[in-house]
PDB file of N, CA and C in Angstrom:
ATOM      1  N   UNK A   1       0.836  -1.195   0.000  1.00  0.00           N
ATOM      2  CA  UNK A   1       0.000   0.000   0.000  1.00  0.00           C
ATOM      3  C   UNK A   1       0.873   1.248   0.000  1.00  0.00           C
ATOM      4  N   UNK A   2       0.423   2.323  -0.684  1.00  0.00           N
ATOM      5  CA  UNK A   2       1.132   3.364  -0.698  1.00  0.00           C
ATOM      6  C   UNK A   2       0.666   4.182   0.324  1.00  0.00           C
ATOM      7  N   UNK A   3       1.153   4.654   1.269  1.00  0.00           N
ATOM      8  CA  UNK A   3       0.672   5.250   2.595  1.00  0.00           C
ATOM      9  C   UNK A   3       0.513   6.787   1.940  1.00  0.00           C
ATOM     10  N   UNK A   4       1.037   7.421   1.292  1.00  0.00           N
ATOM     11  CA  UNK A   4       2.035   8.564   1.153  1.00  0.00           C
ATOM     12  C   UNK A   4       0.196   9.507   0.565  1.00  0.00           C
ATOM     13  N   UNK A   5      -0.055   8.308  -0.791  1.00  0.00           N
ATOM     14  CA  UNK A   5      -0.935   8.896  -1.297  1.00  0.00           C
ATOM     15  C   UNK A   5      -3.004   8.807  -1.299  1.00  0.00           C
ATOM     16  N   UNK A   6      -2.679   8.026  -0.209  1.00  0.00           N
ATOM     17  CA  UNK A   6      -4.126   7.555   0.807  1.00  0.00           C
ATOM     18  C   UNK A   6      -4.161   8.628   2.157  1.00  0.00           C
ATOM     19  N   UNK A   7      -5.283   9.071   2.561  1.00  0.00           N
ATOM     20  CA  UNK A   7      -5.138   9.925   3.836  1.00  0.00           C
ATOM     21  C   UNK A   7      -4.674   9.151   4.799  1.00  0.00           C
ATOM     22  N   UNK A   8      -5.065   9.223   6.337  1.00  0.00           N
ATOM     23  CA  UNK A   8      -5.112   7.862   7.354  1.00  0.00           C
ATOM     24  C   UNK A   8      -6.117   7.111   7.586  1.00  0.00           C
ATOM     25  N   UNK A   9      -6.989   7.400   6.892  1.00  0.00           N
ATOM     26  CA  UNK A   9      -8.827   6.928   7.323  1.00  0.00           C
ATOM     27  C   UNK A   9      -9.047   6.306   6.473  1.00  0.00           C
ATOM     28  N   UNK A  10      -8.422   6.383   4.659  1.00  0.00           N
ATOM     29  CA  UNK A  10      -8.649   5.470   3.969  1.00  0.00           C
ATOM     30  C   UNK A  10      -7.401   4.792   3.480  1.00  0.00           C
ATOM     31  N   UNK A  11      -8.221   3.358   2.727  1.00  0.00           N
ATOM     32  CA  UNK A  11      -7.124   2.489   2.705  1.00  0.00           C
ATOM     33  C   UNK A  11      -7.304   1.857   0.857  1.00  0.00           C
ATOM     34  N   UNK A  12      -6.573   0.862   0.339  1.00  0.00           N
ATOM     35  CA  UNK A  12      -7.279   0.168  -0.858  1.00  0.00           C
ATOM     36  C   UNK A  12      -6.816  -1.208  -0.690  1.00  0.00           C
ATOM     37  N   UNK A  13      -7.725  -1.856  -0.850  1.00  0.00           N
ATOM     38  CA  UNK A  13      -7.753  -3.790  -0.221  1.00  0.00           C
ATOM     39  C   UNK A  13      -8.485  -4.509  -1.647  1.00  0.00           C
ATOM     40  N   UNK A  14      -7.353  -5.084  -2.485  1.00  0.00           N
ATOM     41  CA  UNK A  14      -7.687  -5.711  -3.334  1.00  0.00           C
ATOM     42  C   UNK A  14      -8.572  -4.915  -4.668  1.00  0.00           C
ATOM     43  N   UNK A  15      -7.691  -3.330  -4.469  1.00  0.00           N
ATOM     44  CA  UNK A  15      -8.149  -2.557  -5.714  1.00  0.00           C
ATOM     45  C   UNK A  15      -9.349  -1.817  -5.300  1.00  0.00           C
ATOM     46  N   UNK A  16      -9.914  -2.077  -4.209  1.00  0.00           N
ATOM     47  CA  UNK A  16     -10.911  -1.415  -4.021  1.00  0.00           C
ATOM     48  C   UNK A  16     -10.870  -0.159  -2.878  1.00  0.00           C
ATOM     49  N   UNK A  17     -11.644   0.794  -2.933  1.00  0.00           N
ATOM     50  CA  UNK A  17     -11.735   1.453  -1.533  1.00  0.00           C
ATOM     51  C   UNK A  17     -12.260   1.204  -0.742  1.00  0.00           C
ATOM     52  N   UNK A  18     -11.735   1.344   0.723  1.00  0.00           N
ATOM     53  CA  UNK A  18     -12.150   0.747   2.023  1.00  0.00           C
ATOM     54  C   UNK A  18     -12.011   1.841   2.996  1.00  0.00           C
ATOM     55  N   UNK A  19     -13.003   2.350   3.980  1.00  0.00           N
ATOM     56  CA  UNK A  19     -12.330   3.238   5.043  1.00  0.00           C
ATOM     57  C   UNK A  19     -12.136   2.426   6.031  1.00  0.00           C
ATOM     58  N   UNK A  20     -11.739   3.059   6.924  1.00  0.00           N
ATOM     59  CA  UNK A  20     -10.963   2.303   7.959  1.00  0.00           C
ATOM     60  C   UNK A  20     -11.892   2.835   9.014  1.00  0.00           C
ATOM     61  N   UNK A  21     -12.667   3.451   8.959  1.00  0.00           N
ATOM     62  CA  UNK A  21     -13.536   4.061  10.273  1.00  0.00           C
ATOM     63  C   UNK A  21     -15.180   4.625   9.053  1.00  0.00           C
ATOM     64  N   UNK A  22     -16.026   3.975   9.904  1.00  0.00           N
ATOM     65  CA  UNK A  22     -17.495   4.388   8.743  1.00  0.00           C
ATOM     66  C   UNK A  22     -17.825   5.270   9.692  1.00  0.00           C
ATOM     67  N   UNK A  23     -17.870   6.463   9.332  1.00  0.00           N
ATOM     68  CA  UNK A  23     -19.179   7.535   9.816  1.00  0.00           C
ATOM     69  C   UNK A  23     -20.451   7.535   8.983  1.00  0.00           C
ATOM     70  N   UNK A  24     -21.209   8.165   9.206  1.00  0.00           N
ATOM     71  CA  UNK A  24     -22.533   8.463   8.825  1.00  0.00           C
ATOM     72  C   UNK A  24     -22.649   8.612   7.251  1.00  0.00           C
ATOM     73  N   UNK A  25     -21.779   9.705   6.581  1.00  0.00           N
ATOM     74  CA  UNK A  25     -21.716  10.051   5.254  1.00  0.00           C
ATOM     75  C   UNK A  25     -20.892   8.785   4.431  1.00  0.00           C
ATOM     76  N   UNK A  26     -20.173   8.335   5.349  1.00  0.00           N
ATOM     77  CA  UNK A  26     -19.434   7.416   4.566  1.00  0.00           C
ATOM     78  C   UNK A  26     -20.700   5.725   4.011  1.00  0.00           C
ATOM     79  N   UNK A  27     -20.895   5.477   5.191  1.00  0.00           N
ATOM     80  CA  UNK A  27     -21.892   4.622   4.787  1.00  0.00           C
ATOM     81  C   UNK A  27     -22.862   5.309   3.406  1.00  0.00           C
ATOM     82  N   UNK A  28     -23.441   5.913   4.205  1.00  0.00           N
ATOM     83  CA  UNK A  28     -24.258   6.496   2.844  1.00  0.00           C
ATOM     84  C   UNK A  28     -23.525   6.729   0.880  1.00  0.00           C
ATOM     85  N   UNK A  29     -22.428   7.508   1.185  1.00  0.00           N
ATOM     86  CA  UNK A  29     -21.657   7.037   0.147  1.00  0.00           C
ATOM     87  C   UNK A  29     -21.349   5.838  -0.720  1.00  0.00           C
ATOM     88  N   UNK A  30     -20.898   4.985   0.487  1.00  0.00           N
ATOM     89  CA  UNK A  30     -20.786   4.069   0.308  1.00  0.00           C
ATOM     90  C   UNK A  30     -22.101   2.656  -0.248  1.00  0.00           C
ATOM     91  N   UNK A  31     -22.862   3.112   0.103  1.00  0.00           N
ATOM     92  CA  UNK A  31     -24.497   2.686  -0.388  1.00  0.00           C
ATOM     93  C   UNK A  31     -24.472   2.359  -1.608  1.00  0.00           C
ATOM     94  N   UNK A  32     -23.881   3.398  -1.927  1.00  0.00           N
ATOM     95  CA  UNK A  32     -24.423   4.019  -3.950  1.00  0.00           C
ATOM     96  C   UNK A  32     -22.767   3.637  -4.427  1.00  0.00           C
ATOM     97  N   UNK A  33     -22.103   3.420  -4.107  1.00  0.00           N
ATOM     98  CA  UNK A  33     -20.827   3.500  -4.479  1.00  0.00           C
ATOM     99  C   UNK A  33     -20.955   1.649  -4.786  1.00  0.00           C
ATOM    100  N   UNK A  34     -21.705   1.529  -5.736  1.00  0.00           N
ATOM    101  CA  UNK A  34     -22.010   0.058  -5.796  1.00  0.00           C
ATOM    102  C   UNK A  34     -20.769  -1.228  -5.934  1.00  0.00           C
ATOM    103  N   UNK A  35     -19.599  -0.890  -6.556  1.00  0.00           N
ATOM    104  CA  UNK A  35     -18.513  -1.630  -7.138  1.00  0.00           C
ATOM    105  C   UNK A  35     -17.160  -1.032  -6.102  1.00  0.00           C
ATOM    106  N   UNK A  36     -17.424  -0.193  -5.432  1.00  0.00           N
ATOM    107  CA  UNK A  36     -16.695  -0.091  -4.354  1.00  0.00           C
ATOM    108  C   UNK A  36     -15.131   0.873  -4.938  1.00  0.00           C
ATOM    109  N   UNK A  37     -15.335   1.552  -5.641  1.00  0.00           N
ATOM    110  CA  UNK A  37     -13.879   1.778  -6.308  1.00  0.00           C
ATOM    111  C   UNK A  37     -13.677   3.125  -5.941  1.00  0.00           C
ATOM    112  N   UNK A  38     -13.964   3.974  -4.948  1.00  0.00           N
ATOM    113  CA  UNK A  38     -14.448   5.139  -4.626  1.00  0.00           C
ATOM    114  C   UNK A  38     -14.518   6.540  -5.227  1.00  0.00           C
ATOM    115  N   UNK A  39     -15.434   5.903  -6.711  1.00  0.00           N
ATOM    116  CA  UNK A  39     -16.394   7.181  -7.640  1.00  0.00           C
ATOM    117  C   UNK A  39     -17.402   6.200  -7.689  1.00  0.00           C
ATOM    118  N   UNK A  40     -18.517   7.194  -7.650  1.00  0.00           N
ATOM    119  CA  UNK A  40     -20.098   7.102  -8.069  1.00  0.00           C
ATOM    120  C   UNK A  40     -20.744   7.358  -8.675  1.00  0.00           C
ATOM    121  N   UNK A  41     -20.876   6.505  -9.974  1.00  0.00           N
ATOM    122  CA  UNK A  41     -21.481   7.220 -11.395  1.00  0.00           C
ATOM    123  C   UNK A  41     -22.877   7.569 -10.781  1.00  0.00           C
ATOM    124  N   UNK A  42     -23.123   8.034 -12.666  1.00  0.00           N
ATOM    125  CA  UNK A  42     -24.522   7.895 -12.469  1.00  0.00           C
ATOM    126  C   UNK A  42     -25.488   6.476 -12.338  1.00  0.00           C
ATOM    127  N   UNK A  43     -24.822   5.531 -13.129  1.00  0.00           N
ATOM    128  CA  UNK A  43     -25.650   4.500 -13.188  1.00  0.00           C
ATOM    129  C   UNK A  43     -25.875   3.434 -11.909  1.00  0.00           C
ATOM    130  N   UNK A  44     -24.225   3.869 -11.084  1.00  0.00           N
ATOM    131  CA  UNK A  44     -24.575   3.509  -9.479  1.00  0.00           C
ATOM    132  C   UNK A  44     -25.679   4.044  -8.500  1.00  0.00           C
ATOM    133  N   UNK A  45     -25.725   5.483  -8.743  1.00  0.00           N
ATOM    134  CA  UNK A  45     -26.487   6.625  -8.244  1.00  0.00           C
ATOM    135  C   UNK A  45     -28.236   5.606  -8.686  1.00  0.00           C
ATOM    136  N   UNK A  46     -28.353   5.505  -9.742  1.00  0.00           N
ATOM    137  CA  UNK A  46     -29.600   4.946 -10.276  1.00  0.00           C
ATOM    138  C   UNK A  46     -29.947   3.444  -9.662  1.00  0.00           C
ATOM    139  N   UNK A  47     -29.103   2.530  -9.610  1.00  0.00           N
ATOM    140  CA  UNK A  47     -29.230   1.034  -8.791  1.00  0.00           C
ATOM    141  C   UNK A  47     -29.432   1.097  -7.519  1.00  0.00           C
ATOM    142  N   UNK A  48     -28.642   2.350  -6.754  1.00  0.00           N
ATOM    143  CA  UNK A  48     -29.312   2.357  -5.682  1.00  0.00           C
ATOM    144  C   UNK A  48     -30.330   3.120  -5.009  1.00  0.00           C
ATOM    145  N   UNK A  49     -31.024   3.477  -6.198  1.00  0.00           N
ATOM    146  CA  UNK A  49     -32.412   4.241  -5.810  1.00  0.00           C
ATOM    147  C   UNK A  49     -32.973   3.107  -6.194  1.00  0.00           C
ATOM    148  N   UNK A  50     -32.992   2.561  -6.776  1.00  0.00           N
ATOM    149  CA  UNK A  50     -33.908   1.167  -7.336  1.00  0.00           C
ATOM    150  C   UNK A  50     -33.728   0.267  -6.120  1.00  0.00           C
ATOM    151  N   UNK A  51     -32.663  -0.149  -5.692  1.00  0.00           N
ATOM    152  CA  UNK A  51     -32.243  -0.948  -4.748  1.00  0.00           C
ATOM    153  C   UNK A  51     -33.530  -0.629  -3.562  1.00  0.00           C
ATOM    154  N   UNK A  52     -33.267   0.576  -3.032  1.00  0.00           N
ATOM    155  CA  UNK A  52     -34.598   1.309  -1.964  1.00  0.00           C
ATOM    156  C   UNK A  52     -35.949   1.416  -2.291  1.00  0.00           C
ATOM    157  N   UNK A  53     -36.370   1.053  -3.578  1.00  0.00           N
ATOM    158  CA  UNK A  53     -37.711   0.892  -4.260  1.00  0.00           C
ATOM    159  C   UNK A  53     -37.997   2.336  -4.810  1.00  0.00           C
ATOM    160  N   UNK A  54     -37.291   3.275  -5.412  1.00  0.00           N
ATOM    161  CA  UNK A  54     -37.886   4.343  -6.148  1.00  0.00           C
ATOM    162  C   UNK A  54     -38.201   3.847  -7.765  1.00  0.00           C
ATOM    163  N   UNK A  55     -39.077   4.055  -7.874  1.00  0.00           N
ATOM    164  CA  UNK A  55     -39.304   4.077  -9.724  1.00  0.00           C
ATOM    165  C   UNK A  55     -38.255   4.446 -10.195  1.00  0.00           C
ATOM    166  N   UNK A  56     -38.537   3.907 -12.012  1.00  0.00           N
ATOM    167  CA  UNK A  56     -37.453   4.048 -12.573  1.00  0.00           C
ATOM    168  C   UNK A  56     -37.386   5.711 -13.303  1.00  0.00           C
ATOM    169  N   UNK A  57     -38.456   6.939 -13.067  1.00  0.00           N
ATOM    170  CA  UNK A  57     -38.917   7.842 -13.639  1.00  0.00           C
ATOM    171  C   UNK A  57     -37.661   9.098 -12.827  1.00  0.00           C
ATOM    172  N   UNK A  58     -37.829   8.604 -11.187  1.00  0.00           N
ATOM    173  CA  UNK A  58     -37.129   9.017 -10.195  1.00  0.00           C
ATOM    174  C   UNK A  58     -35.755   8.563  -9.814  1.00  0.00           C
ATOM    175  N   UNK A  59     -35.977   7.289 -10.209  1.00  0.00           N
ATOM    176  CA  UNK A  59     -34.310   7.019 -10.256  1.00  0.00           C
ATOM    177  C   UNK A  59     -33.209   7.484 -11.415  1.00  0.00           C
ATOM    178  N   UNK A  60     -33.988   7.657 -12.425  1.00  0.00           N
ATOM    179  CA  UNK A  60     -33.198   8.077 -13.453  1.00  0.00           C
ATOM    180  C   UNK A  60     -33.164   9.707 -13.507  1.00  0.00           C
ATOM    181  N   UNK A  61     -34.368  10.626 -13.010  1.00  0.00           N
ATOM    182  CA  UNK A  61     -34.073  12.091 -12.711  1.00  0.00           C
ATOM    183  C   UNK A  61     -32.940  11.838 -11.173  1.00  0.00           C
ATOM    184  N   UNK A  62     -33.163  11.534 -10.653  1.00  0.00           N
ATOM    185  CA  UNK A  62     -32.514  11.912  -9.468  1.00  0.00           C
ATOM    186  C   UNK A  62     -30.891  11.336  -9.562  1.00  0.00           C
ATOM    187  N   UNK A  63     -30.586  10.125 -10.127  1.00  0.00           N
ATOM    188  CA  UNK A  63     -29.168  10.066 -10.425  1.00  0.00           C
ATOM    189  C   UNK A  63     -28.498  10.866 -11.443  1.00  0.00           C
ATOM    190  N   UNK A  64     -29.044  11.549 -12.364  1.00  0.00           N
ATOM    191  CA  UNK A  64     -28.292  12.736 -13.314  1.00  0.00           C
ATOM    192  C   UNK A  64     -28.285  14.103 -12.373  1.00  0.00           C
ATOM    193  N   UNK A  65     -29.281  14.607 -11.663  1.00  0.00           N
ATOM    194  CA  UNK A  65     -29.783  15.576 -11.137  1.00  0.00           C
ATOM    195  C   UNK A  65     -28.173  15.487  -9.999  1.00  0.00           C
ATOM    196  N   UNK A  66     -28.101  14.503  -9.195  1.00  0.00           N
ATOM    197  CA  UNK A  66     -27.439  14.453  -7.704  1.00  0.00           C
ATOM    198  C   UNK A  66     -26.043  14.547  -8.766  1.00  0.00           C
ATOM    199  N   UNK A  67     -25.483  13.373  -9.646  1.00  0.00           N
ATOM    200  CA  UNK A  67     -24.196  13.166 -10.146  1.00  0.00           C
ATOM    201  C   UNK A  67     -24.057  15.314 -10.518  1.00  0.00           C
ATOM    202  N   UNK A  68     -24.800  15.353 -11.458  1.00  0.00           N
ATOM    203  CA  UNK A  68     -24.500  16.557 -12.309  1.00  0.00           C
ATOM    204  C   UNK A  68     -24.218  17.199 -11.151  1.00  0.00           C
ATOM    205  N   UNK A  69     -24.975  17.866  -9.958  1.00  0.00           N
ATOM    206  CA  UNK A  69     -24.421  18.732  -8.885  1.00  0.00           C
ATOM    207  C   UNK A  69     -22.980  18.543  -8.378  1.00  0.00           C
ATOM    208  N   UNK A  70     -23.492  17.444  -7.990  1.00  0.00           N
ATOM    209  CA  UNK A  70     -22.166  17.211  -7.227  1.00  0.00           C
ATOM    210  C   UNK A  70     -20.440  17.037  -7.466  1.00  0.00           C
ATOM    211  N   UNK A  71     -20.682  16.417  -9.023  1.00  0.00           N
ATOM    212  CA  UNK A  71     -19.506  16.248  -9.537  1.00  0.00           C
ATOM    213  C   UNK A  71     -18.745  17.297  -9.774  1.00  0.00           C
ATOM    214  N   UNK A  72     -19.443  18.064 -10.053  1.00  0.00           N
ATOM    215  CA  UNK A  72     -19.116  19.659 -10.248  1.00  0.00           C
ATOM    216  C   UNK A  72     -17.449  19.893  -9.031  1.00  0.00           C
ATOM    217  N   UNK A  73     -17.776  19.169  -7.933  1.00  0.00           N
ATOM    218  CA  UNK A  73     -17.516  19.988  -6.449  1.00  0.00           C
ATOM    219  C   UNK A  73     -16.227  18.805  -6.052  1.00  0.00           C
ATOM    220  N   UNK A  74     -16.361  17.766  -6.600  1.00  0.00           N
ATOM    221  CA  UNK A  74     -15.736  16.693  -6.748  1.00  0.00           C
ATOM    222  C   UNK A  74     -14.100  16.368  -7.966  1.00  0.00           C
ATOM    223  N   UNK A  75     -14.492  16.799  -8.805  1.00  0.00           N
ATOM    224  CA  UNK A  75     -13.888  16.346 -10.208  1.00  0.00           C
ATOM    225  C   UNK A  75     -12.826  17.200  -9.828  1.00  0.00           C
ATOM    226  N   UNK A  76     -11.547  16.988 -10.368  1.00  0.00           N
ATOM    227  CA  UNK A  76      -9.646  17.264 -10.432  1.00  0.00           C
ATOM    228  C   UNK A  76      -9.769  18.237 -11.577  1.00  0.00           C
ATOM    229  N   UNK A  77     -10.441  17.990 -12.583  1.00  0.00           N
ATOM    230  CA  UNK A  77     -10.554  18.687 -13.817  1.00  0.00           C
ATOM    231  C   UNK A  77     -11.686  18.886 -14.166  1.00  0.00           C
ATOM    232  N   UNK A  78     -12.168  20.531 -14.060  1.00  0.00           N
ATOM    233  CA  UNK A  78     -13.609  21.256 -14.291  1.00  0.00           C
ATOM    234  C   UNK A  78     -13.725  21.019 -15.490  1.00  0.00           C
ATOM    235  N   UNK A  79     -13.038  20.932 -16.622  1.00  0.00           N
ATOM    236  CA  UNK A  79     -13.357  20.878 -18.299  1.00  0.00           C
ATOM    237  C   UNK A  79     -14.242  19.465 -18.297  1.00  0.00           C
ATOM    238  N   UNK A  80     -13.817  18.002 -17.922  1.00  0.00           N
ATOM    239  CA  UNK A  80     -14.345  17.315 -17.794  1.00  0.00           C
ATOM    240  C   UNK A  80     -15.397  16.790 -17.255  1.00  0.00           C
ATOM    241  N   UNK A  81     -16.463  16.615 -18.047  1.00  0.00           N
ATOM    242  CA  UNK A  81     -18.053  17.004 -18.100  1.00  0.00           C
ATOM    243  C   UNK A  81     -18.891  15.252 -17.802  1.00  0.00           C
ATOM    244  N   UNK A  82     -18.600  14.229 -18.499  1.00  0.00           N
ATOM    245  CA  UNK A  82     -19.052  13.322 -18.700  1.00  0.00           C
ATOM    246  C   UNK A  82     -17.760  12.043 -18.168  1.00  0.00           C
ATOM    247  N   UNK A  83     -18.657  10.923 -17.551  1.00  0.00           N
ATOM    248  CA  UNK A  83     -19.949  11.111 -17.488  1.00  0.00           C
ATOM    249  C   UNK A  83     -20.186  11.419 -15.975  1.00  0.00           C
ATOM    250  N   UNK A  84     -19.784  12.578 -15.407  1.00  0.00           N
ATOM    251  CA  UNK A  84     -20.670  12.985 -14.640  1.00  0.00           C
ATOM    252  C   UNK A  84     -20.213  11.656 -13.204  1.00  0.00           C
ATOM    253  N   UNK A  85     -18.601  11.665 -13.038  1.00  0.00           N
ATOM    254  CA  UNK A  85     -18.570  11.117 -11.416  1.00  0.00           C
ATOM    255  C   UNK A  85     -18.865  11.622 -10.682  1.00  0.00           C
ATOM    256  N   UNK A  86     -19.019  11.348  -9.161  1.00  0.00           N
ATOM    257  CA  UNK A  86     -18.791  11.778  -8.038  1.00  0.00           C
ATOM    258  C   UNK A  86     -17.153  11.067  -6.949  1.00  0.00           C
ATOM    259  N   UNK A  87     -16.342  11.562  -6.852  1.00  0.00           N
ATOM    260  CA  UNK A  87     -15.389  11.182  -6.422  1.00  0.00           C
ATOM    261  C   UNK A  87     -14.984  11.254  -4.490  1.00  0.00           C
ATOM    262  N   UNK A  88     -14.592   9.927  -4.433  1.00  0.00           N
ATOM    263  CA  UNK A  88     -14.983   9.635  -2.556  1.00  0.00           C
ATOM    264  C   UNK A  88     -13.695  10.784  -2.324  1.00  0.00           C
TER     265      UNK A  88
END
């Protein structure tokens, strides 16, 4: 593991992201963060509104709607538009 370029709270175990301590947001993150790699498309964003029983009318507005905000606030590079991660 590369210590240098992980904070202390997170870790990566077999390629994937792992924290080392779950708070509140993290779980939740972690919810939708379906494949565990710590970004959250849209189409994760969408499985796990489905997962909780929202329609597919609402799952599909609300995972473009949440990704598009948020990624904004998230992303290394503002030029890059699509498709629209959210990054842990």
């Amino acid at each position: 593991m590369n210590s240098s370029s992980l904070s202390s709270t997170e870790r990566q175990q077999n390629g994937k992201f792992v924290p080392n301590d779950h708070n509140v947001l993290q779980k939740h993150v972690f919810f939708f963060d379906r494949n565990q790699d710590g970004i959250v498309y849209p189409w994760e964003t969408f499985q796990g509104f489905r997962s909780i029983g929202c329609g597919v009318f609402l799952s599909t507005a609300s995972a473009f709607l949440i990704n598009i905000t948020l990624s904004q606030k998230t992303r290394p590079v503002s030029l890059s538009l699509s498709p629209y991660p959210i990054r842990i």
